[in-house]
N, C-alpha and C. Protein backbone atom coordinates (compact mmCIF):
# COMPACT_ATOMS: atom_id res chain seq x y z
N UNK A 1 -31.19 12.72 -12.04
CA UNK A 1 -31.32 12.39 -13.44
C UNK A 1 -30.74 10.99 -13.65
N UNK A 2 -31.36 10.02 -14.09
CA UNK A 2 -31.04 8.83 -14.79
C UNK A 2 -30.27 8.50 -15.62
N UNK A 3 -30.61 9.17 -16.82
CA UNK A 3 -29.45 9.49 -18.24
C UNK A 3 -29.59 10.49 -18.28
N UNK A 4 -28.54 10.95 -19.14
CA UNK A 4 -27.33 12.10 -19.34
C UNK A 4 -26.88 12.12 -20.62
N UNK A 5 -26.98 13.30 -22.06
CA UNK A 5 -26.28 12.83 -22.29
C UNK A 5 -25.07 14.34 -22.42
N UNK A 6 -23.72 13.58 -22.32
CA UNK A 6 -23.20 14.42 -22.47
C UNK A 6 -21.87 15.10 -23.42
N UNK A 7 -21.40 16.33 -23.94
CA UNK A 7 -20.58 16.22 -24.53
C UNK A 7 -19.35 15.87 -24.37
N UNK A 8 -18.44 15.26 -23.49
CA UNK A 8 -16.98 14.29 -23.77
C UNK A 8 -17.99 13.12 -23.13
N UNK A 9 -18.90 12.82 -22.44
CA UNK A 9 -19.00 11.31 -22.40
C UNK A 9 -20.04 10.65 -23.00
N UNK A 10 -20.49 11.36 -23.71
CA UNK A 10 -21.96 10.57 -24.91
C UNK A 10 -23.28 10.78 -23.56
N UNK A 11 -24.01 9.47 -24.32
CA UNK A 11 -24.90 9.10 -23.81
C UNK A 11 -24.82 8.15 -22.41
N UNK A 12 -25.18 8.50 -21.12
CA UNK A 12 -24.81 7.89 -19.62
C UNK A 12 -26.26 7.95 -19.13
N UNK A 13 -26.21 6.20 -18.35
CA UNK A 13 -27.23 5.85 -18.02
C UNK A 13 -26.64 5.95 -16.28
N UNK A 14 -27.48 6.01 -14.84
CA UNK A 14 -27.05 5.98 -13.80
C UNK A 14 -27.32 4.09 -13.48
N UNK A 15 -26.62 3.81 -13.02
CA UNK A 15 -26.32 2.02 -13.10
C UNK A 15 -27.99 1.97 -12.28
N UNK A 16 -28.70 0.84 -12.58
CA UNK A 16 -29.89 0.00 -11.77
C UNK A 16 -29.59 -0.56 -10.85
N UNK A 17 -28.77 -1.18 -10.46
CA UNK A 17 -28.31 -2.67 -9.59
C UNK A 17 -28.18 -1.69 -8.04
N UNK A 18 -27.80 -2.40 -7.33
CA UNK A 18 -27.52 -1.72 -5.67
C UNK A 18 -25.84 -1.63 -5.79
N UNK A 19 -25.09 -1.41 -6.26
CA UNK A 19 -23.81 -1.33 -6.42
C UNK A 19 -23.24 -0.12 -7.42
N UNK A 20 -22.60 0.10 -6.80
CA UNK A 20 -21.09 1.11 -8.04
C UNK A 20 -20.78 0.32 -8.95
N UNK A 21 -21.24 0.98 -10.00
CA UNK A 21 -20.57 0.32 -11.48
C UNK A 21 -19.80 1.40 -12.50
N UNK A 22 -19.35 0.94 -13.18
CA UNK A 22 -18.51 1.78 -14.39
C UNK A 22 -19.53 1.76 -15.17
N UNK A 23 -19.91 3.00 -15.74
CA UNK A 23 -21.00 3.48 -16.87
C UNK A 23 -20.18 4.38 -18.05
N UNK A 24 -18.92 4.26 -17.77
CA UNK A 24 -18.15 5.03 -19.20
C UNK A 24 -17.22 4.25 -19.24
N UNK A 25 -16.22 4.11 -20.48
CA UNK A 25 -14.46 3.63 -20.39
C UNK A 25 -14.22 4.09 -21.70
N UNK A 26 -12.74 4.82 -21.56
CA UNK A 26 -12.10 5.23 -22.63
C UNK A 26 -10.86 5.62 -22.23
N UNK A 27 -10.16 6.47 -23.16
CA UNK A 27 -8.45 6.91 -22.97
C UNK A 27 -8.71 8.61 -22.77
N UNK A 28 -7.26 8.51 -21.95
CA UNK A 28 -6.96 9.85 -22.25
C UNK A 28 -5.57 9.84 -22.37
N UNK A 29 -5.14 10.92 -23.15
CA UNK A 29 -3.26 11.40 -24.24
C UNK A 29 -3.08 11.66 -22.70
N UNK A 30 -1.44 11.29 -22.44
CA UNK A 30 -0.78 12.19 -21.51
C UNK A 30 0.80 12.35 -22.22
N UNK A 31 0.77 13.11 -22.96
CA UNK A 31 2.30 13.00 -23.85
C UNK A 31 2.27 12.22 -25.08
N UNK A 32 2.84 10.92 -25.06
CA UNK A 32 2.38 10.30 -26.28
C UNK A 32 1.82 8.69 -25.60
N UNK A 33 1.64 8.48 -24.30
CA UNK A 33 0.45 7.57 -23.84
C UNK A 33 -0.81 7.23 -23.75
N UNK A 34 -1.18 6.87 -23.42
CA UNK A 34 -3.20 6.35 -23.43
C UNK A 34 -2.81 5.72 -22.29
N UNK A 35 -4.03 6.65 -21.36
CA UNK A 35 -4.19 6.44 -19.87
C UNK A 35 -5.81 5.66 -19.86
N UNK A 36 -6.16 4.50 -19.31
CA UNK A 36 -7.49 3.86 -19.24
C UNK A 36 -8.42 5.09 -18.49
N UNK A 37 -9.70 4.93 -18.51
CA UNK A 37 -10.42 6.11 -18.22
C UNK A 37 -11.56 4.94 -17.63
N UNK A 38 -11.80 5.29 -16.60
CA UNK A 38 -13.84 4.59 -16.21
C UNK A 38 -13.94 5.80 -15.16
N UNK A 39 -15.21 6.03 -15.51
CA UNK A 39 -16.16 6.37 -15.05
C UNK A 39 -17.21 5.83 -14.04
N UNK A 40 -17.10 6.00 -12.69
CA UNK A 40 -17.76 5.38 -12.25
C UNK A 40 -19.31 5.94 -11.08
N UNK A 41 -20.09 5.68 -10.73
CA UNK A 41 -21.29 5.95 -10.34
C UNK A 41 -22.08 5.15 -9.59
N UNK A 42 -23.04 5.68 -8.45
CA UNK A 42 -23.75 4.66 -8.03
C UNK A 42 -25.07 4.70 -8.64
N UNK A 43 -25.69 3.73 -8.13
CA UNK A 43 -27.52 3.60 -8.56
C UNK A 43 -28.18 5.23 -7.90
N UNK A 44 -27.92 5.99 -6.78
CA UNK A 44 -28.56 6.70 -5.97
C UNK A 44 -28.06 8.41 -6.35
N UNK A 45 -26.86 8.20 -7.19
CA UNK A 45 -25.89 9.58 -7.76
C UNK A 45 -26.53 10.63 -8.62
N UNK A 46 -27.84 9.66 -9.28
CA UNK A 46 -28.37 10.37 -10.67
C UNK A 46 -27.11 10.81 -11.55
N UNK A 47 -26.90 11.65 -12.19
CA UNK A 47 -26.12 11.93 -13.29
C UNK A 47 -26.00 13.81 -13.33
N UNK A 48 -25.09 14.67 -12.57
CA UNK A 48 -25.00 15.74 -12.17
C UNK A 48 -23.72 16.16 -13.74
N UNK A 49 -24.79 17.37 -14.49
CA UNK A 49 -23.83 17.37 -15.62
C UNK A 49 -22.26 18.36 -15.49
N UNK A 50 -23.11 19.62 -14.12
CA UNK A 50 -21.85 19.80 -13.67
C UNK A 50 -20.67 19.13 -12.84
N UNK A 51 -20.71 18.00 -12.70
CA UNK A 51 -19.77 16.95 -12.21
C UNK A 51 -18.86 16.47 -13.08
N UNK A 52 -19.88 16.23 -14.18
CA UNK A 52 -19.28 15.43 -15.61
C UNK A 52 -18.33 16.80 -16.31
N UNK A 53 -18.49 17.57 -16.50
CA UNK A 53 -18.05 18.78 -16.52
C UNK A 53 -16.66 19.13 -15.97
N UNK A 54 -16.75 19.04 -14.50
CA UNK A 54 -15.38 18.76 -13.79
C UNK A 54 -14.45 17.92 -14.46
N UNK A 55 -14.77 16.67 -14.59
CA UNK A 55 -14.22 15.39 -15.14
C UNK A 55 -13.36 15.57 -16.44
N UNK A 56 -14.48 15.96 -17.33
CA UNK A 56 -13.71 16.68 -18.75
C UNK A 56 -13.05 17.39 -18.52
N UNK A 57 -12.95 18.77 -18.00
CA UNK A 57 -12.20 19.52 -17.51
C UNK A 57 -10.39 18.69 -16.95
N UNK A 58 -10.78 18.33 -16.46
CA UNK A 58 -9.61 17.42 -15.50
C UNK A 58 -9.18 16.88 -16.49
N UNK A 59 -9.50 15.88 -17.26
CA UNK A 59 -9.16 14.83 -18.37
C UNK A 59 -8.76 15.72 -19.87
N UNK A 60 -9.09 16.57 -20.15
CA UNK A 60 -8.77 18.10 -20.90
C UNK A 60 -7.08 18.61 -20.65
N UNK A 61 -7.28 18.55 -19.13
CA UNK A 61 -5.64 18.88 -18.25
C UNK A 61 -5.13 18.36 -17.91
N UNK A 62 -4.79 17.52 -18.73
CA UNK A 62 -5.10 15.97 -17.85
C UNK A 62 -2.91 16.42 -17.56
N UNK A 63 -1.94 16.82 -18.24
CA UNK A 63 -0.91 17.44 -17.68
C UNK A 63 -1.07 17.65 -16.50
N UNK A 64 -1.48 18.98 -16.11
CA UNK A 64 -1.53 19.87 -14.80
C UNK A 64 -1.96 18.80 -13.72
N UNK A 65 -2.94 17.57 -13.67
CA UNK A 65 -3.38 17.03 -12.68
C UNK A 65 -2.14 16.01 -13.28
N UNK A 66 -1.45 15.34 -13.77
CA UNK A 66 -0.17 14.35 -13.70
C UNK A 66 0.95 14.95 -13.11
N UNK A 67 1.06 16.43 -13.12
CA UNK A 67 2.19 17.16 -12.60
C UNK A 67 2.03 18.01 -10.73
N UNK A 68 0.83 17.65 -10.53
CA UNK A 68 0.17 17.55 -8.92
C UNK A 68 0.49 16.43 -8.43
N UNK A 69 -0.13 15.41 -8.98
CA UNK A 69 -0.06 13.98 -8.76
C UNK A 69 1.59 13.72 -8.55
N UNK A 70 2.40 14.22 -9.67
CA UNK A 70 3.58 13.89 -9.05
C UNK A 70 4.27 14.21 -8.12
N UNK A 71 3.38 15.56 -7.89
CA UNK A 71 4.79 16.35 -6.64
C UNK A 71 3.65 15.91 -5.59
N UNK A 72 2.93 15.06 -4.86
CA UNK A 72 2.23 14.52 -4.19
C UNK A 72 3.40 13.23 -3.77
N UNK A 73 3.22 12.21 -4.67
CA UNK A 73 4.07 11.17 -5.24
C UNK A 73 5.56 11.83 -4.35
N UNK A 74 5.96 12.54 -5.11
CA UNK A 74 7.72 13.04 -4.55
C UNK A 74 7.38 13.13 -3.35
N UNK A 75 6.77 14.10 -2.75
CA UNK A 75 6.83 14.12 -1.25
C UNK A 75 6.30 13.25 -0.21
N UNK A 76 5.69 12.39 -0.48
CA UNK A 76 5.11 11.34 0.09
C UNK A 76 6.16 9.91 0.02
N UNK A 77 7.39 10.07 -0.98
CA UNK A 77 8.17 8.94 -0.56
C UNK A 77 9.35 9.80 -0.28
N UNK A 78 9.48 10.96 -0.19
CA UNK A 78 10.42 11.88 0.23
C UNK A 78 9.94 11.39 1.88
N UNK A 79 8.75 11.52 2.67
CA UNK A 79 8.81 11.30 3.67
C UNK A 79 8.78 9.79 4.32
N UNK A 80 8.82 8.70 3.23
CA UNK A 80 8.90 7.38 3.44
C UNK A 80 9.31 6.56 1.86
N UNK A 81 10.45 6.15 2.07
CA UNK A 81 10.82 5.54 0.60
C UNK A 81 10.68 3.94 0.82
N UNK A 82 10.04 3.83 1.27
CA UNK A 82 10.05 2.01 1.38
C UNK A 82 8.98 1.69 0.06
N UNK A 83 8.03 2.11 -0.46
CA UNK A 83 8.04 2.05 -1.37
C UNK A 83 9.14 1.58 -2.97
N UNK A 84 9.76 2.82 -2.75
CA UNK A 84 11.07 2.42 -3.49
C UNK A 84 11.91 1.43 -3.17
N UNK A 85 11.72 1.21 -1.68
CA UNK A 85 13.23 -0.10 -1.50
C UNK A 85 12.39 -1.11 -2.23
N UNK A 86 11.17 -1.11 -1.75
CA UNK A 86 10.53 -2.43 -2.21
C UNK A 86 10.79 -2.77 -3.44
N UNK A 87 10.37 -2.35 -4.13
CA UNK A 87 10.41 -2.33 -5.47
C UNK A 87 11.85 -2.88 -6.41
N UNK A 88 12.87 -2.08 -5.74
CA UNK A 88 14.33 -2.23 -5.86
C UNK A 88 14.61 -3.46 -5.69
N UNK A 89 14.03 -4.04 -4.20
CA UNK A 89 14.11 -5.33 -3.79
C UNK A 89 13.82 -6.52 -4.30
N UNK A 90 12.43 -5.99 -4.72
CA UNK A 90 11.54 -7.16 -5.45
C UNK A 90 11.15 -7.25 -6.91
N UNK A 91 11.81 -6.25 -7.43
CA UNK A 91 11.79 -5.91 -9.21
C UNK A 91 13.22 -6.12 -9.67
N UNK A 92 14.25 -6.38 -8.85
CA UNK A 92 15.84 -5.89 -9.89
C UNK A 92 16.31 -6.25 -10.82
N UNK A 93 14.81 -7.41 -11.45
CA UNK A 93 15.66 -8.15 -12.80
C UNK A 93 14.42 -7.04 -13.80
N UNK A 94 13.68 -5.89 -13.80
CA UNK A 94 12.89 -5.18 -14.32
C UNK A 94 13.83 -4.12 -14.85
N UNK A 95 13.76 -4.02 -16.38
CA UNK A 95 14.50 -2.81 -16.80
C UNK A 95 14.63 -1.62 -16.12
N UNK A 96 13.77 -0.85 -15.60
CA UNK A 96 13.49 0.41 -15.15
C UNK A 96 14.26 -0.06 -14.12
N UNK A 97 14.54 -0.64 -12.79
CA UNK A 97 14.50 -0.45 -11.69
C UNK A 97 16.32 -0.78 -11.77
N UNK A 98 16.43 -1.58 -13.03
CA UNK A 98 17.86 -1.69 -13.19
C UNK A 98 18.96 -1.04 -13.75
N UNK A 99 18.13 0.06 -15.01
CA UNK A 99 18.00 1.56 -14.97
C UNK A 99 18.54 2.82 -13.73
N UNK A 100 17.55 2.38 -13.07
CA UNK A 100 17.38 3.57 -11.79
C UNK A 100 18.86 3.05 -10.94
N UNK A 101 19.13 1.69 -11.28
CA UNK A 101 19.89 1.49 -10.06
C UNK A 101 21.47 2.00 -10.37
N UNK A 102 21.12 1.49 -12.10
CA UNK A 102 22.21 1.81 -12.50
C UNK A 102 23.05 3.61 -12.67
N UNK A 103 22.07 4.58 -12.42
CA UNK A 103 21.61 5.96 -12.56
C UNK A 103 22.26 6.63 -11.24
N UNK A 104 22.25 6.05 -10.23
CA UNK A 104 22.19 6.35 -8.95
C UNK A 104 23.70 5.54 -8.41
N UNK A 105 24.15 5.21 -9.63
CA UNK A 105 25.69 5.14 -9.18
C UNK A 105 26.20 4.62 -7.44
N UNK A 106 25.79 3.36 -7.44
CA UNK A 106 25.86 3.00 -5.95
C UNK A 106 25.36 3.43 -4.75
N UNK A 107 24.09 4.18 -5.33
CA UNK A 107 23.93 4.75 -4.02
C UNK A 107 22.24 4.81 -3.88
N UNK A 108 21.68 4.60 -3.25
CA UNK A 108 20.21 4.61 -3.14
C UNK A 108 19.84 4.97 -4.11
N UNK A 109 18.14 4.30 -4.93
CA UNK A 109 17.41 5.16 -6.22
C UNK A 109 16.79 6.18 -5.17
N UNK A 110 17.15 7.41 -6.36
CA UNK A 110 16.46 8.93 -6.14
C UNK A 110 15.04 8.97 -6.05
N UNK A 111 14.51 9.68 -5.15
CA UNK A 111 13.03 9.75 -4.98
C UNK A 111 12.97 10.59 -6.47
N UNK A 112 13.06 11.74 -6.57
CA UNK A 112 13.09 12.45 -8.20
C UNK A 112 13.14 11.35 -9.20
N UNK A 113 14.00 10.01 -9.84
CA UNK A 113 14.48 9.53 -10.37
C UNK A 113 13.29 8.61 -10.49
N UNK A 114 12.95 7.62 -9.31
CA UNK A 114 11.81 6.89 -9.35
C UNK A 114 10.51 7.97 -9.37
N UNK A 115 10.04 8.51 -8.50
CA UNK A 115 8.69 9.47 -9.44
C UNK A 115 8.98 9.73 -10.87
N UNK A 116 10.05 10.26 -11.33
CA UNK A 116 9.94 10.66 -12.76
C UNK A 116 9.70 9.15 -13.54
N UNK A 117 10.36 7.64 -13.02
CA UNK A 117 9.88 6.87 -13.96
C UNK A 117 8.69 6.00 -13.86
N UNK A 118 7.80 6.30 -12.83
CA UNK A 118 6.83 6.29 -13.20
C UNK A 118 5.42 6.35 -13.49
N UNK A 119 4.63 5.69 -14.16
CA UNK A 119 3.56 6.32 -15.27
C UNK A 119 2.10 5.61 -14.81
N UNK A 120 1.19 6.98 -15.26
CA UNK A 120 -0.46 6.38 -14.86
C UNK A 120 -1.01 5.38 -15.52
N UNK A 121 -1.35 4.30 -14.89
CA UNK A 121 -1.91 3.37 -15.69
C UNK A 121 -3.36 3.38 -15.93
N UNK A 122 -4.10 4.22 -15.03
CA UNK A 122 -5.63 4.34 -15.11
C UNK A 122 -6.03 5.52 -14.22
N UNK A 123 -7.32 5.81 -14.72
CA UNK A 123 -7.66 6.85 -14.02
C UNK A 123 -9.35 6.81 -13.53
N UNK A 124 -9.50 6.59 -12.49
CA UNK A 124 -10.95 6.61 -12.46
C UNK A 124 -11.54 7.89 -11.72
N UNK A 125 -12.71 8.15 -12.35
CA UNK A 125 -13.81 9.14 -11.89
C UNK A 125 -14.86 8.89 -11.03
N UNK A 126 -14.76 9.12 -9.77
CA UNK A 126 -16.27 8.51 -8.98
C UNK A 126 -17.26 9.58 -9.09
N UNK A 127 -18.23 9.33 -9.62
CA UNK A 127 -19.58 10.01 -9.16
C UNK A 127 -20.49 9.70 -8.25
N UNK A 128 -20.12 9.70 -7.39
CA UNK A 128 -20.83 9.36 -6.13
C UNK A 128 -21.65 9.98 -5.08
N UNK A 129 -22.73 9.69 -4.15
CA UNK A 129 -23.53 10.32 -3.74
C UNK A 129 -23.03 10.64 -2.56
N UNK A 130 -22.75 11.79 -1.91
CA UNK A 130 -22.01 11.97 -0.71
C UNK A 130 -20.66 12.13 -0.33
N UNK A 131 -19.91 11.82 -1.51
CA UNK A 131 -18.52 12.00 -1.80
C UNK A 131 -18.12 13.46 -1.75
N UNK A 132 -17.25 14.35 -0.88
CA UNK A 132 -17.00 15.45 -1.14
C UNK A 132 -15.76 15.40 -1.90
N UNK A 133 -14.69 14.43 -1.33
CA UNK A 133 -13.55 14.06 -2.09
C UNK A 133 -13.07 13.15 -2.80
N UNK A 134 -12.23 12.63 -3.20
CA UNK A 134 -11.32 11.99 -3.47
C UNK A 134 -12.32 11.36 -5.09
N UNK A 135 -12.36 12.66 -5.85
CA UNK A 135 -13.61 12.09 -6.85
C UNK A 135 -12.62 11.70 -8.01
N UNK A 136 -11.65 12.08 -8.29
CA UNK A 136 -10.70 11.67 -9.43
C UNK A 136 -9.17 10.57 -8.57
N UNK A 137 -8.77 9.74 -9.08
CA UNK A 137 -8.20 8.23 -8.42
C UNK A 137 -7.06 8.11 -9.74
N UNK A 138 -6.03 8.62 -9.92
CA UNK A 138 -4.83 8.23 -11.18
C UNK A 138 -3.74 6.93 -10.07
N UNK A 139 -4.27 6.01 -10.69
CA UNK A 139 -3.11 4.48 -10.06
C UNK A 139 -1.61 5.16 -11.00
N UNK A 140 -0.62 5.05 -10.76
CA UNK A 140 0.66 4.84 -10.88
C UNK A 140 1.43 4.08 -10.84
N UNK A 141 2.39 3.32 -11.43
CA UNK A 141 2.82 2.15 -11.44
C UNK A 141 4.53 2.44 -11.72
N UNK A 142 5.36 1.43 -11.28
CA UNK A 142 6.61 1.45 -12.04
C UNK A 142 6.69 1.11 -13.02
N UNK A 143 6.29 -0.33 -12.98
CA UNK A 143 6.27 -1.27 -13.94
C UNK A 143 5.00 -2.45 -13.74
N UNK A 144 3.78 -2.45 -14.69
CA UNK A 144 2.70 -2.68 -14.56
C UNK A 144 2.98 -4.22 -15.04
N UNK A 145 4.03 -4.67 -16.16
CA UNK A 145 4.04 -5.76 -16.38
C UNK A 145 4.74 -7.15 -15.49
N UNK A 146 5.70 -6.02 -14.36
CA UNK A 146 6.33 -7.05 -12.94
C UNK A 146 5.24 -6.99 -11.93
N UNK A 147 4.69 -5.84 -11.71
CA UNK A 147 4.15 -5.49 -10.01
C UNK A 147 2.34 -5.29 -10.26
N UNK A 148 2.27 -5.24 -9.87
CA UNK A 148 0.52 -4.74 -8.93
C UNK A 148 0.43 -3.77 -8.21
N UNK A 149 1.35 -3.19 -7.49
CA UNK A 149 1.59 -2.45 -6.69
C UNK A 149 1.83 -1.14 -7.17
N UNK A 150 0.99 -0.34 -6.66
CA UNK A 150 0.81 0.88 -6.75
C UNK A 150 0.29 2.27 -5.77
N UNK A 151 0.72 3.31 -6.13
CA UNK A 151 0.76 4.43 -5.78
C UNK A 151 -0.93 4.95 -6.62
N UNK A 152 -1.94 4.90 -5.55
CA UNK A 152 -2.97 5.65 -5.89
C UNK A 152 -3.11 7.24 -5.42
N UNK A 153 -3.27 8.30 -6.53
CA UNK A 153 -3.42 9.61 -6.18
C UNK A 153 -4.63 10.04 -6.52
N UNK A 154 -5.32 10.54 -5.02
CA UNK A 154 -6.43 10.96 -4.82
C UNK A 154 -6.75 12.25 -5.14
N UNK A 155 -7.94 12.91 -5.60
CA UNK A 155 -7.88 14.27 -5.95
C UNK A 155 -9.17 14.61 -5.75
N UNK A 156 -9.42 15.71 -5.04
CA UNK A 156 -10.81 16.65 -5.80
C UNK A 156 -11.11 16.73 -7.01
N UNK A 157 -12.45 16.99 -7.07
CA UNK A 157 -12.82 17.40 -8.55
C UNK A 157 -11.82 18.72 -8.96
N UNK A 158 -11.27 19.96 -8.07
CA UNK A 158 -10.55 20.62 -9.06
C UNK A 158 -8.97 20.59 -8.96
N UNK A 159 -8.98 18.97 -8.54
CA UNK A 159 -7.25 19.11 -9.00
C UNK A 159 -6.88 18.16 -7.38
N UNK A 160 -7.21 19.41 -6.83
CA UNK A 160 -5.97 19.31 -5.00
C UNK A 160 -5.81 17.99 -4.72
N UNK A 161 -5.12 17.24 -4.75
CA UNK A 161 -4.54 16.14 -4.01
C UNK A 161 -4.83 16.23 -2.51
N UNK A 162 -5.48 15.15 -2.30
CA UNK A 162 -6.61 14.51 -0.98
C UNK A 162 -5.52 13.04 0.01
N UNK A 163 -4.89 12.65 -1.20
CA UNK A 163 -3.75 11.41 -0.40
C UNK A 163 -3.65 10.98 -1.62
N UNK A 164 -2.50 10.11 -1.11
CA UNK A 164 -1.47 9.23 -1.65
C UNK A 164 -1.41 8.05 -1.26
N UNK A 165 -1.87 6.74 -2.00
CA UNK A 165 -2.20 5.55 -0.85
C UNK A 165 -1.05 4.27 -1.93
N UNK A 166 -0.83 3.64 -1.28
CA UNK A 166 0.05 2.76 -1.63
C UNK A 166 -1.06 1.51 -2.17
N UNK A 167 -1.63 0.89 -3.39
CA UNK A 167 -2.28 -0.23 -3.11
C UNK A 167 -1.56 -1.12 -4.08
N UNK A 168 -2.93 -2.25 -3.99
CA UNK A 168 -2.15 -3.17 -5.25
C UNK A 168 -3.51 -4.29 -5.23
């Protein structure tokens, strides 16, 4: 199917061009935030409404998949915190990190302490042709206005966390 239309994402066209493009953008609440939202798709995906379906669903719960995402997050710098040194290292004039440092009373920032501070800055949806996984993508950030650097959490369409990738 070409277009789509559907109820949380309107009217969706499947992109023309030979490339992945974003064919939706909007927010979603996580508490009292607005998380960026795209939608994304190839030319060859058509427009599967039970996919879109998933998506809402997910973005609906959007809690339950921030509270996966985090205990993903915890255990993944539970088994490597260089992440966190970095950050410590290369952020310490950044409120949060001077916060955390200050929190942790001389002594290393807490993996608990840094996951809890921080927050999704975007969330993208792939609809893609051949993709079994990694169809929902929440970036994470400490601090979006010092760094680039981020903690991407990968997910199935119903939730399960697929990886945890460090980008930027």
């Amino acid at each position: 199917m070409k277009s789509i239309d559907h109820p949380h994402f309107g009217h969706l066209e499947a992109p023309s061009a030979d490339e992945t493009e974003v064919i939706w953008e909007g927010t979603a609440s996580l508490g009292s935030s607005k998380v960026e939202v795209r939608l994304w798709a190839d030319p060859d995906s058509g427009l599967d409404a039970d996919e879109l379906d998933t998506f809402a669903t997910r973005l609906a719960h959007l809690p339950a998949l921030d509270t996966a995402a985090r205990a993903a997050i915890r255990e993944n710098l539970r088994q490597d915190r260089y992440f966190i040194d970095h950050h410590a290292d290369e952020l310490d004039d950044a409120e949060v990190i001077k916060r955390l440092t200050r929190d942790a009373n001389g002594e290393a920032i807490g993996v608990d302490a840094f996951t809890a501070a921080m927050h999704p800055i975007r969330i993208g949806l792939w609809h893609l042709t051949g993709e079994a996984d990694a169809r929902i993508v929440v970036d994470y950030t400490i601090d979006a206005a010092a760094s680039d650097e981020l903690l991407a959490v990968k997910t199935a369409g119903d939730g399960t966390v697929t990886s945890v990738d460090w980008e930027s």
